[in-house]
N, C-alpha and C. Protein backbone atom coordinates (compact mmCIF):
# COMPACT_ATOMS: atom_id res chain seq x y z
N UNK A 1 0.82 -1.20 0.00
CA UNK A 1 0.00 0.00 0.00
C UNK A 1 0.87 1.27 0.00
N UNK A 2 1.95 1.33 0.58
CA UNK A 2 2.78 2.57 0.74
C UNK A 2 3.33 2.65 -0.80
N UNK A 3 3.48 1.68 -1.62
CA UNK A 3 3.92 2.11 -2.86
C UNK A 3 2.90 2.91 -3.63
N UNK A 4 1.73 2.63 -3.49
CA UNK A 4 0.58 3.26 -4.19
C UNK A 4 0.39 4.64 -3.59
N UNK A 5 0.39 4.71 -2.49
CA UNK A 5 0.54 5.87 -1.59
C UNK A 5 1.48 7.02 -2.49
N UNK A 6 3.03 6.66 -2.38
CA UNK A 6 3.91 7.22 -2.69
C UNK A 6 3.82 7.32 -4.01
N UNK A 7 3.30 6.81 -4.83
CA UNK A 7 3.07 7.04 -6.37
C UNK A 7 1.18 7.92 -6.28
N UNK A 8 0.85 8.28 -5.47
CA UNK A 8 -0.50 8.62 -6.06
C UNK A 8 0.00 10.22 -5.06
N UNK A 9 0.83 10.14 -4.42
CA UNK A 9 1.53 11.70 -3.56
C UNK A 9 2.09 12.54 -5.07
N UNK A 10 2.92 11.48 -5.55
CA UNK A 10 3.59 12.06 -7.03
C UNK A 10 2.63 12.54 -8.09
N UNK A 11 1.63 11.59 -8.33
CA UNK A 11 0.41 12.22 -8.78
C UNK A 11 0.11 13.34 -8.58
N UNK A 12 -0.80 14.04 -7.38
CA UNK A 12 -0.93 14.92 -6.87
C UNK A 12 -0.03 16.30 -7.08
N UNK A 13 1.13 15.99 -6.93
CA UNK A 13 2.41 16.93 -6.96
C UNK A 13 2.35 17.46 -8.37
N UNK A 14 2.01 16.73 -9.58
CA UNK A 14 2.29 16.81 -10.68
C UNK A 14 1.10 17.41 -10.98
N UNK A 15 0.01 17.06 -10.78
CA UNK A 15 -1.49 17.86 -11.11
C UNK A 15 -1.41 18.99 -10.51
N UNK A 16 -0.73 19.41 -9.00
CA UNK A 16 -0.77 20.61 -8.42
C UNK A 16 -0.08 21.52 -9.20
N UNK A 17 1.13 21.16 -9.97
CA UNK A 17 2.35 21.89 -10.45
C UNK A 17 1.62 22.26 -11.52
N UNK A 18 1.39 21.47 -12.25
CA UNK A 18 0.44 21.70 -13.77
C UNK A 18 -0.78 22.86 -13.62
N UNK A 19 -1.42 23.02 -12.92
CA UNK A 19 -2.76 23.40 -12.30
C UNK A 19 -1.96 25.02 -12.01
N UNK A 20 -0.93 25.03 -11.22
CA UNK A 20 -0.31 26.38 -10.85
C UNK A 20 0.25 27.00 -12.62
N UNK A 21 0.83 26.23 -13.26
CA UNK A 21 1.60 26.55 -14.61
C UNK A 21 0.32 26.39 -15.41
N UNK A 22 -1.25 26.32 -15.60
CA UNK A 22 -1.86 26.86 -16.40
C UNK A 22 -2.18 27.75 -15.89
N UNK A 23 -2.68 28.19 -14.34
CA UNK A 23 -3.13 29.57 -13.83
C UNK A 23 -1.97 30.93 -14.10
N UNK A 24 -0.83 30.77 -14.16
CA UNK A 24 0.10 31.45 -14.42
C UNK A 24 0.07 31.62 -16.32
N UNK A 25 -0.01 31.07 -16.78
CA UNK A 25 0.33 31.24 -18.59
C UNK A 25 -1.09 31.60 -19.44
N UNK A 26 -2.09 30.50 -18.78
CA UNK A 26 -3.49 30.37 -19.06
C UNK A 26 -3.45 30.07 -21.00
N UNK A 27 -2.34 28.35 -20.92
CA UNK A 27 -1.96 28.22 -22.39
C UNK A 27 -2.68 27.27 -22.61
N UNK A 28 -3.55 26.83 -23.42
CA UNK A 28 -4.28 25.34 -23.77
C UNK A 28 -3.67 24.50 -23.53
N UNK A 29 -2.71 24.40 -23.98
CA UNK A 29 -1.71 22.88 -23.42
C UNK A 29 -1.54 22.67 -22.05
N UNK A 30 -0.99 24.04 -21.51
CA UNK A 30 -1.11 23.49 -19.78
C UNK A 30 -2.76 23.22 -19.43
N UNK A 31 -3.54 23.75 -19.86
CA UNK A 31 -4.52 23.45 -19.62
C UNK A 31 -5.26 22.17 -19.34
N UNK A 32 -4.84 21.46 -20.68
CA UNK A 32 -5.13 19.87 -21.61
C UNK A 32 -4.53 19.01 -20.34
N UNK A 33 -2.90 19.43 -19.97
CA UNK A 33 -2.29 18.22 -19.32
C UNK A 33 -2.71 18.38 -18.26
N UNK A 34 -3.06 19.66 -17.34
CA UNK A 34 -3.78 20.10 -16.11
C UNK A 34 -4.71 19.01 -15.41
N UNK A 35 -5.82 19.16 -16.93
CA UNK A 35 -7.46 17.99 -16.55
C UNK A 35 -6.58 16.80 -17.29
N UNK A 36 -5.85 16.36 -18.02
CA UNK A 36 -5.82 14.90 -17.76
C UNK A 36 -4.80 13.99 -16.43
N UNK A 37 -3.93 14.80 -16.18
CA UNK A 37 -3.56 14.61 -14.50
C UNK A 37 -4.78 14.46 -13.61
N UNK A 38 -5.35 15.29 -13.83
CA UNK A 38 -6.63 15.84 -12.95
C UNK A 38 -7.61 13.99 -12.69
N UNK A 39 -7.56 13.78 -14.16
CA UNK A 39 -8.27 12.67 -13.96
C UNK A 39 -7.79 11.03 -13.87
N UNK A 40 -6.47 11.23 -13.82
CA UNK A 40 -5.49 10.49 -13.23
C UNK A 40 -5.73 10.20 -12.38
N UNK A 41 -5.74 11.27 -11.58
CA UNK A 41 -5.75 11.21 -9.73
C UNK A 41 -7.28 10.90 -9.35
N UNK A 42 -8.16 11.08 -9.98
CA UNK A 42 -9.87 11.27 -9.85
C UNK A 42 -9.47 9.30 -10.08
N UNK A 43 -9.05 9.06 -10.79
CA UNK A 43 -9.44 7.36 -11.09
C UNK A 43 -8.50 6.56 -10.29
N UNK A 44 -7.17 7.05 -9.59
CA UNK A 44 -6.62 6.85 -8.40
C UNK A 44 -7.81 6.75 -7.50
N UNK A 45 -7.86 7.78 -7.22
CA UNK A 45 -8.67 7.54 -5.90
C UNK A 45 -10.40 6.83 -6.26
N UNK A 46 -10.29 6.40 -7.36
CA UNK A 46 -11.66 5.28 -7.62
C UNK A 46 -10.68 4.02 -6.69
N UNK A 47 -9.77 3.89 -7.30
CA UNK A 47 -8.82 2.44 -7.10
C UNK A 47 -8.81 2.62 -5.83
N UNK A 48 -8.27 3.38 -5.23
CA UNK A 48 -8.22 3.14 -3.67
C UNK A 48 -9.47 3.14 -2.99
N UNK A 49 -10.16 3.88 -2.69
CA UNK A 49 -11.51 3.72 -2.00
C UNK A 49 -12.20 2.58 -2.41
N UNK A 50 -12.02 2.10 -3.85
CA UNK A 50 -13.01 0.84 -4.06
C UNK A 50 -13.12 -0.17 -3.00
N UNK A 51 -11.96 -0.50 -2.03
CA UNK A 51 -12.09 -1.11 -0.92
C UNK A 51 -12.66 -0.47 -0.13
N UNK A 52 -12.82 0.46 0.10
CA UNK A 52 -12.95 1.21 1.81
C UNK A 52 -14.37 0.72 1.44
N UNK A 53 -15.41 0.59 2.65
CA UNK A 53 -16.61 0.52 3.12
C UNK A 53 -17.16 1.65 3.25
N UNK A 54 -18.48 2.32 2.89
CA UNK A 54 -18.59 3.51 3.48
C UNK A 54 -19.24 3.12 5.03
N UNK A 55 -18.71 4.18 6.24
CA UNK A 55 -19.46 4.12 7.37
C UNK A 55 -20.62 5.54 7.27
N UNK A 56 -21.71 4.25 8.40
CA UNK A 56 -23.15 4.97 8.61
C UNK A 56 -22.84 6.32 8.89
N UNK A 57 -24.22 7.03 8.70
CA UNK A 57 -23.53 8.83 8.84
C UNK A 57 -24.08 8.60 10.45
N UNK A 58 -23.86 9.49 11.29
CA UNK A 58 -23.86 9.76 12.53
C UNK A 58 -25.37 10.50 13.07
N UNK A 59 -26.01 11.13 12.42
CA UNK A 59 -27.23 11.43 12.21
C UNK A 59 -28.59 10.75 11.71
C-alpha cells in the first residue's frame, strides 16, 4: 500500500504543479495536461476507496 501511496503523492504533486503553470500562462496545453492529471488522480482515488466501506452517517 505505501507504494501506491507514494506514487498517487507524485500524482498529486504533478497535477498541483500543472494546475499552478496553467493559472500562471493560461496556455491550452497546460490546460489539456492540467485535466488529464486531474483525472489520473480522480481514477486513483476510484482504485483506492473501491475497498474502503462507506461508514453509517452519525445522524
Amino acid at each position: 500500500m505505501s507504494q501506491k501511496i507514494s506514487t498517487f503523492t507524485i500524482l498529486v504533486r504533478d497535477m498541483r504543479k500543472a494546475q499552478k503553470e496553467y493559472f500562471a500562462s493560461r496556455a491550452p496545453s497546460d490546460l489539456n495536461r492540467a485535466k488529464a492529471l486531474e483525472k489520473q488522480v480522480d481514477a486513483k482515488l476510484k482504485e483506492i476507496f473501491a475497498c474502503v466501506q462507506p461508514q453509517g452517517s452519525l445522524l
